[in-house]
Each structure stands twice: as C-alpha cells, then as structure tokens.
PDB file of N, CA and C in Angstrom:
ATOM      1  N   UNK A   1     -21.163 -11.218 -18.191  1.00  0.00           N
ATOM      2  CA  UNK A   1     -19.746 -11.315 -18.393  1.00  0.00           C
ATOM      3  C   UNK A   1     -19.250 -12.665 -17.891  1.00  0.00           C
ATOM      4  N   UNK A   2     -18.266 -13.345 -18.869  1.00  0.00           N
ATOM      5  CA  UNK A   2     -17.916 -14.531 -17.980  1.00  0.00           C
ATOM      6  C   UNK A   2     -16.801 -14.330 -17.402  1.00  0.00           C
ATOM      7  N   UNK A   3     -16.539 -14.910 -16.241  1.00  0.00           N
ATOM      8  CA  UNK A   3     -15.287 -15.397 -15.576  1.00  0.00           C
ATOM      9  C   UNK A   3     -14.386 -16.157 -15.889  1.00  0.00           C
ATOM     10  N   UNK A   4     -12.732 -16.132 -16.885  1.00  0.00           N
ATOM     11  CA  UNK A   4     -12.299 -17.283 -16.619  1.00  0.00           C
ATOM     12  C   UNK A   4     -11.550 -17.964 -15.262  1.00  0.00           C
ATOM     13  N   UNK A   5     -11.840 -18.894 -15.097  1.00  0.00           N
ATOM     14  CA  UNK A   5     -10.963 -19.249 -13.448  1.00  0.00           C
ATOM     15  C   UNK A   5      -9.396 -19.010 -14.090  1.00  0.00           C
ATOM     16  N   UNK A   6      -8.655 -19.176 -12.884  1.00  0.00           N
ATOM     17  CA  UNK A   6      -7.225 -19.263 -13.298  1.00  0.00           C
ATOM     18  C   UNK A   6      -6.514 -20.750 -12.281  1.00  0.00           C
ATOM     19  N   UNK A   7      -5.733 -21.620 -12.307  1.00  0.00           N
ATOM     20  CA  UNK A   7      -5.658 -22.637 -11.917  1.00  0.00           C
ATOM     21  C   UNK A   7      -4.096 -22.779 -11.199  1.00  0.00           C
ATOM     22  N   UNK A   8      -4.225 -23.068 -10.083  1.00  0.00           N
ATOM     23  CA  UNK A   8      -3.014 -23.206  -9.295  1.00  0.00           C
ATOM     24  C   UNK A   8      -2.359 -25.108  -9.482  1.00  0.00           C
ATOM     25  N   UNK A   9      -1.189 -24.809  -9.537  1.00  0.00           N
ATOM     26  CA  UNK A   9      -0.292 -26.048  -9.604  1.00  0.00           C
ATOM     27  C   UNK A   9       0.949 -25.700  -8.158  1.00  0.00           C
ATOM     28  N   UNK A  10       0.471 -26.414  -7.540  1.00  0.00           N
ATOM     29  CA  UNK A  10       1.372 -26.842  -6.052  1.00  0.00           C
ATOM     30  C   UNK A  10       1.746 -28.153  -5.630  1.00  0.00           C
ATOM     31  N   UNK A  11       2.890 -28.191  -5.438  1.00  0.00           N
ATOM     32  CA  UNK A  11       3.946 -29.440  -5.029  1.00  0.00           C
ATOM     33  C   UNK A  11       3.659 -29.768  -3.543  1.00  0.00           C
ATOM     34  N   UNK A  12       2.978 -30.629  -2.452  1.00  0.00           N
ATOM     35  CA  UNK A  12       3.282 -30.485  -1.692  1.00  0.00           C
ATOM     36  C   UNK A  12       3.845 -32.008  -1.270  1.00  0.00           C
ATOM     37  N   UNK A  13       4.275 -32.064   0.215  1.00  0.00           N
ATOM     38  CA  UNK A  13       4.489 -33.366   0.993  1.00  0.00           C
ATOM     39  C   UNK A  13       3.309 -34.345   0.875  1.00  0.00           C
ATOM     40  N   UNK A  14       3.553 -35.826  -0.070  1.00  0.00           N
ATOM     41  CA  UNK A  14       2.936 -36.683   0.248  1.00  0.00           C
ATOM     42  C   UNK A  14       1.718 -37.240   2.263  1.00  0.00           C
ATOM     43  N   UNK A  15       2.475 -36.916   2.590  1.00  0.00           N
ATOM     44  CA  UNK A  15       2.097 -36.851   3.938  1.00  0.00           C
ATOM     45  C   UNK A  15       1.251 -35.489   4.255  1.00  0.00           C
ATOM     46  N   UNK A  16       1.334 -34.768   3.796  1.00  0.00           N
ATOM     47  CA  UNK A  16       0.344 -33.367   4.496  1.00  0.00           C
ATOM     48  C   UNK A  16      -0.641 -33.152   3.220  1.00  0.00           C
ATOM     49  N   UNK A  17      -0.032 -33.523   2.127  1.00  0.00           N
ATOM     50  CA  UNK A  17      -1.460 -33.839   1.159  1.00  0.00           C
ATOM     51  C   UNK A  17      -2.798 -35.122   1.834  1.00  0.00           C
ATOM     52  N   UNK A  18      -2.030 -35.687   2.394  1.00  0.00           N
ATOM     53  CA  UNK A  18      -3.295 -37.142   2.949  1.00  0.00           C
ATOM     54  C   UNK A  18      -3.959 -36.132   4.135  1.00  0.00           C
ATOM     55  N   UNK A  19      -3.152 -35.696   5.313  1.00  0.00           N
ATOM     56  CA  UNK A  19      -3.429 -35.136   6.150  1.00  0.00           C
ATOM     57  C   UNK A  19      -4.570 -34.091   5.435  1.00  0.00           C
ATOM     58  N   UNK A  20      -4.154 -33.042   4.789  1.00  0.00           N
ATOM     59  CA  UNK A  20      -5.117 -32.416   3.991  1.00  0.00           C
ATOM     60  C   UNK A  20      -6.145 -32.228   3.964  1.00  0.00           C
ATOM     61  N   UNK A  21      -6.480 -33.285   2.979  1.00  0.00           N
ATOM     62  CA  UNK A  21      -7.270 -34.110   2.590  1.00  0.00           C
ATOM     63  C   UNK A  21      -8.307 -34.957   3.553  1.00  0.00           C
ATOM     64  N   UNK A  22      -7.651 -35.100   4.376  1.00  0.00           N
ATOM     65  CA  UNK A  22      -8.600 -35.998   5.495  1.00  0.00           C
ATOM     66  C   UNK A  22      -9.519 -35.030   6.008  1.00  0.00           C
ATOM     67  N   UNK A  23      -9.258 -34.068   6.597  1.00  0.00           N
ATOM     68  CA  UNK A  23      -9.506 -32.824   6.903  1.00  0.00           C
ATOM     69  C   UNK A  23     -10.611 -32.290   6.170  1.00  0.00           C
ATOM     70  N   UNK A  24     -10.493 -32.222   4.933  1.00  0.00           N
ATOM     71  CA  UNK A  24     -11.579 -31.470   4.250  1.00  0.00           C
ATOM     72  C   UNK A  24     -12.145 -32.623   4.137  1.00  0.00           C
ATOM     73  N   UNK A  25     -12.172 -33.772   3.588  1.00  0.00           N
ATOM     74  CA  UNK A  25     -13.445 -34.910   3.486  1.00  0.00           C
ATOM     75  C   UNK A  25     -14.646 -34.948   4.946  1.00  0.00           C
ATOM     76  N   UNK A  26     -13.929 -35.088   6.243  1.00  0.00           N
ATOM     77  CA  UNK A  26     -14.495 -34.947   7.510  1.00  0.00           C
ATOM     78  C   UNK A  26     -15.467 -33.703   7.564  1.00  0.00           C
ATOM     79  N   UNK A  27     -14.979 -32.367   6.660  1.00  0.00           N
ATOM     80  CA  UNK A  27     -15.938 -31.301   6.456  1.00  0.00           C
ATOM     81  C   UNK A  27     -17.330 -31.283   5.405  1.00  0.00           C
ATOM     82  N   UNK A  28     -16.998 -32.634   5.054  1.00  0.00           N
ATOM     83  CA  UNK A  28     -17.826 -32.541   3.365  1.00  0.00           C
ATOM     84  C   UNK A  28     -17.147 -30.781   2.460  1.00  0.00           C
ATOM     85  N   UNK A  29     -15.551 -31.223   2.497  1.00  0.00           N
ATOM     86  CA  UNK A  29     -15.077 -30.435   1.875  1.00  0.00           C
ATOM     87  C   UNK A  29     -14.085 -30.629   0.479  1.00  0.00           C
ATOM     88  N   UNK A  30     -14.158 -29.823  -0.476  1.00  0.00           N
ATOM     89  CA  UNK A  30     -13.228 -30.676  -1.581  1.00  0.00           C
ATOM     90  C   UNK A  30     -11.650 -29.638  -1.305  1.00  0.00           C
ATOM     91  N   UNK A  31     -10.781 -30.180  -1.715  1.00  0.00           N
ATOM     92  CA  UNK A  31      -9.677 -29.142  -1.211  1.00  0.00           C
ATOM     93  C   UNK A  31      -9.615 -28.422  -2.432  1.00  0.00           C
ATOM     94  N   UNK A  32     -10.224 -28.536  -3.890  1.00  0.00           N
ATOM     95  CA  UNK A  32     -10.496 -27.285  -4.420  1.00  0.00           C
ATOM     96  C   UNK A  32     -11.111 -25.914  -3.672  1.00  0.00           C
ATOM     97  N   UNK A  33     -12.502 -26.492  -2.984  1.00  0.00           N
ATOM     98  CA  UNK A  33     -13.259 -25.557  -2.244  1.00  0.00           C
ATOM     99  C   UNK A  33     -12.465 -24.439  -1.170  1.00  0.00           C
ATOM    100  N   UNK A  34     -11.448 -25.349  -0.608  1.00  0.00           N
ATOM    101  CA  UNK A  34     -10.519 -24.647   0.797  1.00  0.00           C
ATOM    102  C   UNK A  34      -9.649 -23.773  -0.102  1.00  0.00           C
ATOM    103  N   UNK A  35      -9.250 -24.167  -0.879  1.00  0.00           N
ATOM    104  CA  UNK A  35      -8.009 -23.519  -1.568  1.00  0.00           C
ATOM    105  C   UNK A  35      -8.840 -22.369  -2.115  1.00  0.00           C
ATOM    106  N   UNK A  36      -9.599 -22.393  -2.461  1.00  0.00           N
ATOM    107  CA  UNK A  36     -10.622 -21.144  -3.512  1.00  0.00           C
ATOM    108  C   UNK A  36     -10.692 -20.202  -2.215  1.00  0.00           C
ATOM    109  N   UNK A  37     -11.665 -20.590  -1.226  1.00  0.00           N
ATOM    110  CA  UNK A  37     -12.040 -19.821   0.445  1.00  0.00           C
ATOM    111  C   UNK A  37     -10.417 -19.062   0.301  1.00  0.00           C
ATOM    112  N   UNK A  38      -9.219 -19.839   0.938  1.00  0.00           N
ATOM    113  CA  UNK A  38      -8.709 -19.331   1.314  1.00  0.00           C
ATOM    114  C   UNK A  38      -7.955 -18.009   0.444  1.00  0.00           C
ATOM    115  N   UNK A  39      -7.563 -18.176  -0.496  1.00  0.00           N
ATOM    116  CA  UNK A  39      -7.393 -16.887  -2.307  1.00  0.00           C
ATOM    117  C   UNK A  39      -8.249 -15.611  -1.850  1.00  0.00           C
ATOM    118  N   UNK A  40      -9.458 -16.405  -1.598  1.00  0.00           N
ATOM    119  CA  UNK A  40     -10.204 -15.494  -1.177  1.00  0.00           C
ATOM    120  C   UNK A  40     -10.408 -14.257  -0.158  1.00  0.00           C
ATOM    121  N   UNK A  41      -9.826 -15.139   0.720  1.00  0.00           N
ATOM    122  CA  UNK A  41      -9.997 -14.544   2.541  1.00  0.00           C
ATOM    123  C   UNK A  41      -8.457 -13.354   2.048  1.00  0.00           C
ATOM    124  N   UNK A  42      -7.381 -14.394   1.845  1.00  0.00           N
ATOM    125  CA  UNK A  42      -6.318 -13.435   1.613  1.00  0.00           C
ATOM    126  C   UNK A  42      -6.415 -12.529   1.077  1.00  0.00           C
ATOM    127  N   UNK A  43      -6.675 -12.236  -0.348  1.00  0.00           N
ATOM    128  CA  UNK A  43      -7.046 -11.315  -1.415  1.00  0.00           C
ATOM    129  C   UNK A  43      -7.770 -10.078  -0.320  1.00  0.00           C
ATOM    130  N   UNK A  44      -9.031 -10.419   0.395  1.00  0.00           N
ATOM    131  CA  UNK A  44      -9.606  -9.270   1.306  1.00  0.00           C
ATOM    132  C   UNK A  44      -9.011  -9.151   1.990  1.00  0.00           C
ATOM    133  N   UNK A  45      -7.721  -9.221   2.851  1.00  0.00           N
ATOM    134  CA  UNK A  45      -7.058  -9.078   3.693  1.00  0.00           C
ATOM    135  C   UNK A  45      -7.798  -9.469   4.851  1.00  0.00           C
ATOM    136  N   UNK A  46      -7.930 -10.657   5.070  1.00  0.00           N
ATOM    137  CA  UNK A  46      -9.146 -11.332   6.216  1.00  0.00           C
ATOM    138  C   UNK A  46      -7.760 -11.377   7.164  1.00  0.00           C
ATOM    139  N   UNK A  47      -7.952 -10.731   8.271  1.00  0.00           N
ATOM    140  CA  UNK A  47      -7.127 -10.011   9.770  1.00  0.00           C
ATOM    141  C   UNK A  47      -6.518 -11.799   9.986  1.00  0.00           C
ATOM    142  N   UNK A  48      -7.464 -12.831  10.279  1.00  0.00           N
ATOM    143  CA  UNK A  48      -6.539 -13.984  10.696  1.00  0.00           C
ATOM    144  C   UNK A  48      -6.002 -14.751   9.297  1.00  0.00           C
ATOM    145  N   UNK A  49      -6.474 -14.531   8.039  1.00  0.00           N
ATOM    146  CA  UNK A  49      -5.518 -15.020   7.035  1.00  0.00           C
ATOM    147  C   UNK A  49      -4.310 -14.191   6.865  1.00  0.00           C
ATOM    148  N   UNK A  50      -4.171 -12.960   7.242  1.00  0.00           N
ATOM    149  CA  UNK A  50      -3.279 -12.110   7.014  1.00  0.00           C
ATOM    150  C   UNK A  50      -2.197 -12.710   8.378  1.00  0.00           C
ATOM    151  N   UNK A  51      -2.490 -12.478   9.701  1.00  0.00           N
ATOM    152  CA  UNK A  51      -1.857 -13.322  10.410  1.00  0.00           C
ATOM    153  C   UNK A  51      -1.060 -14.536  10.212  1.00  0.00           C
ATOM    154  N   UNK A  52      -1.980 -15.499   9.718  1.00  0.00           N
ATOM    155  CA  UNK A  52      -1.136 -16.995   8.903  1.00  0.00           C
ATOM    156  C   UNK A  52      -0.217 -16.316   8.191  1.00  0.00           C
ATOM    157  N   UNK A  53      -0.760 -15.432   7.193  1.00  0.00           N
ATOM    158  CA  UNK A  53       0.558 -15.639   6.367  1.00  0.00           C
ATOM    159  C   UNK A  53       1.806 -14.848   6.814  1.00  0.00           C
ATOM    160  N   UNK A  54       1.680 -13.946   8.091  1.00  0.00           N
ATOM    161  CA  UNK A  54       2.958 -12.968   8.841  1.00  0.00           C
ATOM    162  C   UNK A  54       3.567 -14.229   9.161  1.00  0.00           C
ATOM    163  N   UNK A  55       2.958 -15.412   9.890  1.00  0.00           N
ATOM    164  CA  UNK A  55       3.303 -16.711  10.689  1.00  0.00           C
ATOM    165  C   UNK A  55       4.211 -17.228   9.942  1.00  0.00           C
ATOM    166  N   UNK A  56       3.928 -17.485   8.526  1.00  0.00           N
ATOM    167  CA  UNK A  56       4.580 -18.169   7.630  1.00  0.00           C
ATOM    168  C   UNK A  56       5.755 -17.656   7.413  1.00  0.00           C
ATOM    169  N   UNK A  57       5.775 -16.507   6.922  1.00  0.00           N
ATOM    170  CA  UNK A  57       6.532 -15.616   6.607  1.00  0.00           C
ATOM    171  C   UNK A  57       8.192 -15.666   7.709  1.00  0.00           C
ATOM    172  N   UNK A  58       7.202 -15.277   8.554  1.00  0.00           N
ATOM    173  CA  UNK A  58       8.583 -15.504   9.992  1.00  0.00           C
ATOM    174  C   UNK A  58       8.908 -16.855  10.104  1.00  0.00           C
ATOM    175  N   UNK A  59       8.486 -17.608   9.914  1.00  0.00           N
ATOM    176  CA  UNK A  59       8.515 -19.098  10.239  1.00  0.00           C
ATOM    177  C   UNK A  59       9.926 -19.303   8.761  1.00  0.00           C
ATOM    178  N   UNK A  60       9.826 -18.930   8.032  1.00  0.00           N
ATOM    179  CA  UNK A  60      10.344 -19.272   6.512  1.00  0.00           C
ATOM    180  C   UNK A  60      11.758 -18.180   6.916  1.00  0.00           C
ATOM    181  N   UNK A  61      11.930 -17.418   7.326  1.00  0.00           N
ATOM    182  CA  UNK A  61      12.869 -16.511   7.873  1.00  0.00           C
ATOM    183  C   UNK A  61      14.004 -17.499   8.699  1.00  0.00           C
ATOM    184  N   UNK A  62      13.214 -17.773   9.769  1.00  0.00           N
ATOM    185  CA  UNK A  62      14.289 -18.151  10.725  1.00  0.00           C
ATOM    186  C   UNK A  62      14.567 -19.745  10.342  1.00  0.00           C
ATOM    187  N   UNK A  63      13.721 -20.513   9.452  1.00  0.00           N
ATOM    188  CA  UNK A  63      14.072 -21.607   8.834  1.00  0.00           C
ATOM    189  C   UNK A  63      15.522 -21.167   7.847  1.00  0.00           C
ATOM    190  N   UNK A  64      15.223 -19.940   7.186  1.00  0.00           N
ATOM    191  CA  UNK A  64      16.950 -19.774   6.844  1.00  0.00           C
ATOM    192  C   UNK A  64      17.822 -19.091   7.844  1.00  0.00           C
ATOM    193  N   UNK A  65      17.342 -18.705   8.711  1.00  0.00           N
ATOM    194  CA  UNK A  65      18.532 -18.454   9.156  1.00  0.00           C
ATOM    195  C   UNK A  65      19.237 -19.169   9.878  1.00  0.00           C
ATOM    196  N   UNK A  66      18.777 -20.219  10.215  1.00  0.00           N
ATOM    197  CA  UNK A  66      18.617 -22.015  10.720  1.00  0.00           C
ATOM    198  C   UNK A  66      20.066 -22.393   9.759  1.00  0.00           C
ATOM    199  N   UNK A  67      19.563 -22.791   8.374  1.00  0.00           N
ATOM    200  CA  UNK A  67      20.219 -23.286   7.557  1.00  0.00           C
ATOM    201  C   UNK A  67      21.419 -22.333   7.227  1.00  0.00           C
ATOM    202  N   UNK A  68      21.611 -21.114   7.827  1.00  0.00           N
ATOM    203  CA  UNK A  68      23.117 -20.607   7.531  1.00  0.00           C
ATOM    204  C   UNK A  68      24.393 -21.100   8.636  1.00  0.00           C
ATOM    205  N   UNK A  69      24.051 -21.348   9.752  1.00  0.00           N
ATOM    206  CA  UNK A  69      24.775 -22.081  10.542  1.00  0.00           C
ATOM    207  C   UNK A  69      24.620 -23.290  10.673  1.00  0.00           C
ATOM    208  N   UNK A  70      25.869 -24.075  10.304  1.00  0.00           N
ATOM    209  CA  UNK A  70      26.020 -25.307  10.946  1.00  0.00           C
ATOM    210  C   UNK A  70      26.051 -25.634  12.601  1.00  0.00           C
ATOM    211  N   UNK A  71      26.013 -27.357  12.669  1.00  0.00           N
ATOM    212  CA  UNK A  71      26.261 -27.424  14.039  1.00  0.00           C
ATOM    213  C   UNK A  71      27.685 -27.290  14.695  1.00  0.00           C
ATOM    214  N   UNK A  72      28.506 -27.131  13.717  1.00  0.00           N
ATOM    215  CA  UNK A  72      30.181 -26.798  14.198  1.00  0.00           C
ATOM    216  C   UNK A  72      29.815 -25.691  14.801  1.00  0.00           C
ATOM    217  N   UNK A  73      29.392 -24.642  13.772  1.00  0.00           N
ATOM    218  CA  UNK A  73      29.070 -23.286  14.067  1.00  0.00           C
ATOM    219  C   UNK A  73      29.020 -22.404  15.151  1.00  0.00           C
ATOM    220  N   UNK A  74      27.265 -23.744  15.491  1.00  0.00           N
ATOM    221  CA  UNK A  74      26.862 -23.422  16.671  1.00  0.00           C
ATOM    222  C   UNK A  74      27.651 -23.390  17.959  1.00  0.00           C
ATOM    223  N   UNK A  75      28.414 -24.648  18.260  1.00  0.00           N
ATOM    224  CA  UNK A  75      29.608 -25.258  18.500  1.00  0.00           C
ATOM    225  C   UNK A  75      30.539 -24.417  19.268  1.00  0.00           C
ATOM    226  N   UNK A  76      30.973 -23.834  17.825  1.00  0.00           N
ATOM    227  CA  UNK A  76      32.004 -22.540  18.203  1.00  0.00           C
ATOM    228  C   UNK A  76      31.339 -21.657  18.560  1.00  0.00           C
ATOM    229  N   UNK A  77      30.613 -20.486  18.621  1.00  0.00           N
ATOM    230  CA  UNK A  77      29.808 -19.633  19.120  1.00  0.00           C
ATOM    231  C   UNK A  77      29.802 -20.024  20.546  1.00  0.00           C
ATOM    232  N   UNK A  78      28.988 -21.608  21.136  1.00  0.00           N
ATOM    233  CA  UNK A  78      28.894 -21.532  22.373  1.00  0.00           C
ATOM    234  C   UNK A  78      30.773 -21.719  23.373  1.00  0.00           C
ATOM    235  N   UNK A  79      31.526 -21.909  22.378  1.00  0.00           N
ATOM    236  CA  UNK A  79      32.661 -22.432  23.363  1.00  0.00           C
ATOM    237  C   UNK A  79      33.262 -20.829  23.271  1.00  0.00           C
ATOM    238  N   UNK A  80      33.026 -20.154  22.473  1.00  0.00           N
ATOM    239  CA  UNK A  80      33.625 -18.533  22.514  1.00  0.00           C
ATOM    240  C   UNK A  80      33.043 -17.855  23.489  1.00  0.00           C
ATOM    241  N   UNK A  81      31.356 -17.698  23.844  1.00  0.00           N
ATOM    242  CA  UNK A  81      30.905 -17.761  25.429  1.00  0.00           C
ATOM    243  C   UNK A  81      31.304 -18.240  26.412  1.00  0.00           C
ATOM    244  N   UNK A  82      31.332 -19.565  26.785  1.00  0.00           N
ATOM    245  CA  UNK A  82      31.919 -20.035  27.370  1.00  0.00           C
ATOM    246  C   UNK A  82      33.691 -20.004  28.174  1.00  0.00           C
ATOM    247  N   UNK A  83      34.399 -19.545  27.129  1.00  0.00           N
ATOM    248  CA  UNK A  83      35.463 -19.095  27.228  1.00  0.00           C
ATOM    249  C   UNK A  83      35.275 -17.525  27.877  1.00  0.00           C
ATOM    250  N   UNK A  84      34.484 -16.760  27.357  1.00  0.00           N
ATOM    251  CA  UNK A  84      34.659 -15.534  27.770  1.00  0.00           C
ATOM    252  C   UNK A  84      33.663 -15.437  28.865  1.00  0.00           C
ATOM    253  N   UNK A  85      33.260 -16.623  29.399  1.00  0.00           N
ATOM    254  CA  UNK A  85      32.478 -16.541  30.936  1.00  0.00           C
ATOM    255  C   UNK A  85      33.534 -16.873  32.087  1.00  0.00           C
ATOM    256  N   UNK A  86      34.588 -17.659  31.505  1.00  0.00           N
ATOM    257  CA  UNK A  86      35.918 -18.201  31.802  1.00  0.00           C
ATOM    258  C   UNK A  86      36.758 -17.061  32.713  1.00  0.00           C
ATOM    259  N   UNK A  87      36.908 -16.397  31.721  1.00  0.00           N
ATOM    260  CA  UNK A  87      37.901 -15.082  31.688  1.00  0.00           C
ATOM    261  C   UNK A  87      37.858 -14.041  32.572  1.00  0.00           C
ATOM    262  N   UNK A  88      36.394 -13.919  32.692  1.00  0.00           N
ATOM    263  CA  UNK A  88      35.577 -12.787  33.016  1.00  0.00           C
ATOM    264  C   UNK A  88      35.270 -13.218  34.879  1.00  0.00           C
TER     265      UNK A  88
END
C-alpha cells in the first residue's frame, strides 16, 4: 500500500526560523525530520509533547488576556486599590 505524505505550510519569525535551523544542522538534523518526529510524538500522545503543547496553550491564553487590557487599564485598576487601601 502506498502512503501519500501530506505537507505542512507554516509562517514563522525570520529570527526563530535561523535559530531553528541552527539547532537541527548542529544535530545532523533536517527540520523536515523534527517536524515529522514531532506530528509524530503528538499524534501518540507522547506525555512531554502533550505537556508542550498544555504550555503553549496556556501561554497563548494569557497572551490574550494580556492584550485585553491596556496600560491605562492597568493604571486604573491599580489606583482603585490603592484608593481603597486609602480608605480602609
């Protein structure tokens, strides 16, 4: 039976593509090879790829919840403490 592969297209940062990259060459690695491993590991639910990706996951969370407050925001929040440490 043959296999057809299926082929990933990803955008990343000029800078963490070199980084990357450096990385797997130092391994005698191609970053096809890492990228395949890792499809892989995930797909079996490999306990520390599954980890990375909880990491990510939370990491991508509080990056928005980052971006729903401004620094006024923040700002106000701490002077409404502040005030009510005042009071109190």
């Amino acid at each position: 039976m043959i296999k057809n592969k299926k082929s990933i297209h990803i955008n990343v940062d000029p800078d963490d593509h070199a980084l990357f990259k450096i990385q797997c060459v130092k391994r005698d690695l191609s970053m096809q090879e890492v990228f395949a491993a890792f499809a892989k590991r995930v797909g079996l639910e490999s306990t520390d790829m599954i980890r990375f990706l909880d990491q990510i996951a939370n990491d991508k969370s509080v990056k928005a919840i980052k971006k729903k407050y401004t620094r006024s925001d923040v700002d106000a929040i701490f002077s409404m403490i502040e005030q009510t440490e005042e009071d109190n």
